[in-house]
N, C-alpha and C. Protein backbone atom coordinates (compact mmCIF):
# COMPACT_ATOMS: atom_id res chain seq x y z
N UNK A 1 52.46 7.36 26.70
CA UNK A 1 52.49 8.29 25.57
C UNK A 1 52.05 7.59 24.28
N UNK A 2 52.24 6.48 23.93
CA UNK A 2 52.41 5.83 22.81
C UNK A 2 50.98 5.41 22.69
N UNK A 3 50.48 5.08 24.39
CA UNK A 3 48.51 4.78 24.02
C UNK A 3 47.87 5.92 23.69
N UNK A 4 48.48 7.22 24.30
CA UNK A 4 47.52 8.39 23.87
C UNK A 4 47.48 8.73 22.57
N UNK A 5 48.72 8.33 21.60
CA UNK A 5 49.10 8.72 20.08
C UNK A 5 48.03 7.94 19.40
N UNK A 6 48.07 6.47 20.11
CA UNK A 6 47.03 5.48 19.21
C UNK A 6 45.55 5.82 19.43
N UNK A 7 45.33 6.48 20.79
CA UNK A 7 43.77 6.39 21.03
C UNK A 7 43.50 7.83 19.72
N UNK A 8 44.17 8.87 19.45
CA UNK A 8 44.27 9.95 18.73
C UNK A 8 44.11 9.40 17.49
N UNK A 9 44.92 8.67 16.84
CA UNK A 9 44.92 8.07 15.43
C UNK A 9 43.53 7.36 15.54
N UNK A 10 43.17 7.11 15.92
CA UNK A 10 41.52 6.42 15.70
C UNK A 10 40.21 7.24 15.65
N UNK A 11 40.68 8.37 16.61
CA UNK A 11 39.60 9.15 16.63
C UNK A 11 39.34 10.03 15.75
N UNK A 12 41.06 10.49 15.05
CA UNK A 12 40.51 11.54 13.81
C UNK A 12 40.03 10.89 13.13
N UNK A 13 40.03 9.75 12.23
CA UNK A 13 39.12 9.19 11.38
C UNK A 13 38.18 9.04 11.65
N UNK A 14 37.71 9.01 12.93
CA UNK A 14 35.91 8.93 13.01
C UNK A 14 35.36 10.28 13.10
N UNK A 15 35.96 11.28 13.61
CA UNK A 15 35.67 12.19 13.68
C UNK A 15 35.38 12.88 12.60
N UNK A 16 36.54 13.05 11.73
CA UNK A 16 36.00 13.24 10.15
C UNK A 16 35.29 12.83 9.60
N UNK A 17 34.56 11.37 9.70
CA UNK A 17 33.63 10.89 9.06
C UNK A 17 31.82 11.09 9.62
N UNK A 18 32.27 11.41 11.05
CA UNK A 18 31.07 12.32 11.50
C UNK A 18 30.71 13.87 11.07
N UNK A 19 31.96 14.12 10.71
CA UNK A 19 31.54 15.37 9.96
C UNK A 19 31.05 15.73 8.72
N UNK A 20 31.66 14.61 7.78
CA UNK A 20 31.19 14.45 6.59
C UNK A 20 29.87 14.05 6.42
N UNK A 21 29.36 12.95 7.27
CA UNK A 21 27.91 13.01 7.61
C UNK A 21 27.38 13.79 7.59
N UNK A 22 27.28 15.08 8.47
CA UNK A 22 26.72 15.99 9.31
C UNK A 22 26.50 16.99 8.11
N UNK A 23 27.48 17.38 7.16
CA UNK A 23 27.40 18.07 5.91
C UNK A 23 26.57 18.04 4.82
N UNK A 24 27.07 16.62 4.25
CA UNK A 24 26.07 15.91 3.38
C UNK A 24 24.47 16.04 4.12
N UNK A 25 24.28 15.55 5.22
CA UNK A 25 22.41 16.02 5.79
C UNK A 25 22.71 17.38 5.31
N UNK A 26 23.34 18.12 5.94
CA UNK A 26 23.22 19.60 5.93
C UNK A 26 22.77 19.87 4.35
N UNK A 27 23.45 19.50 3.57
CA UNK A 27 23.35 19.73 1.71
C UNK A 27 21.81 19.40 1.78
N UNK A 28 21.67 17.93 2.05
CA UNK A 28 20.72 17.42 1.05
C UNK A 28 19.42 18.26 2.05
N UNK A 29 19.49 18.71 3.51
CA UNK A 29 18.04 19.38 3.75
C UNK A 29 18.15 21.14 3.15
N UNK A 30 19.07 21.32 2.81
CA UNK A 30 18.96 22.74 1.88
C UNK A 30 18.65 22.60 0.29
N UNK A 31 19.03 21.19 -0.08
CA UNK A 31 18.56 21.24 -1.72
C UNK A 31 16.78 21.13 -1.18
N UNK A 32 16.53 20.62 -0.86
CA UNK A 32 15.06 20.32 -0.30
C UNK A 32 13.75 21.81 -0.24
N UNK A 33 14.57 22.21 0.32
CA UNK A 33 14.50 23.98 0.57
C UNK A 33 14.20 24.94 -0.50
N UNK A 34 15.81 24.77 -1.05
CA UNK A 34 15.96 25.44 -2.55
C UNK A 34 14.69 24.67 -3.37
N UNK A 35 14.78 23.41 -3.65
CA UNK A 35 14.01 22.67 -4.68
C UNK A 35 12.40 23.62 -4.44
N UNK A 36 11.96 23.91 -3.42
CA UNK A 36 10.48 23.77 -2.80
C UNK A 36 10.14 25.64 -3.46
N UNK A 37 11.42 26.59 -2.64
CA UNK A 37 11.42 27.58 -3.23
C UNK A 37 11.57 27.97 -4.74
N UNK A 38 12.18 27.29 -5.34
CA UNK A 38 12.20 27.43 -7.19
C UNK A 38 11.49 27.04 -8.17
N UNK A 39 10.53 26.21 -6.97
CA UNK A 39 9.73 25.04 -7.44
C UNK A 39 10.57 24.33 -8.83
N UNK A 40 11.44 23.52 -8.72
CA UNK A 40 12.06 22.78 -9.16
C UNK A 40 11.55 21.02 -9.21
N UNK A 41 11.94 20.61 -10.17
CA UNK A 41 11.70 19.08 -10.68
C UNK A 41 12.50 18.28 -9.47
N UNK A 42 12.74 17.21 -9.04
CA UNK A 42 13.56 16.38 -8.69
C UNK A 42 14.64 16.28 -9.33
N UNK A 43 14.51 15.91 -11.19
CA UNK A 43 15.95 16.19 -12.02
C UNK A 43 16.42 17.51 -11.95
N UNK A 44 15.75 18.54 -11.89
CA UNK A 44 16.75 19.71 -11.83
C UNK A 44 17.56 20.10 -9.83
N UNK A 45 16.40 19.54 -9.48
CA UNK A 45 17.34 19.69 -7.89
C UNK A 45 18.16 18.97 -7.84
């Protein structure tokens, strides 16, 4: 019981941090998008 608690405690932190990844791409290929459609500067995207 006590290895399955520890293998758990390790994995949410990576797991969250794969997600936070996955977001941030997600953002920055939609500012990309937006920028192209508004035709926007680099400083204003």
């Amino acid at each position: 019981m006590e290895a399955k608690k520890s293998n758990l405690s390790k994995l949410v932190p990576m797991m969250f941090a794969f997600f936070a990844m996955g977001f941030v791409d997600m953002v920055g290929t939609a500012t990309n998008y937006v920028k192209a459609d508004f035709e926007l500067s680099d400083t204003m995207a």
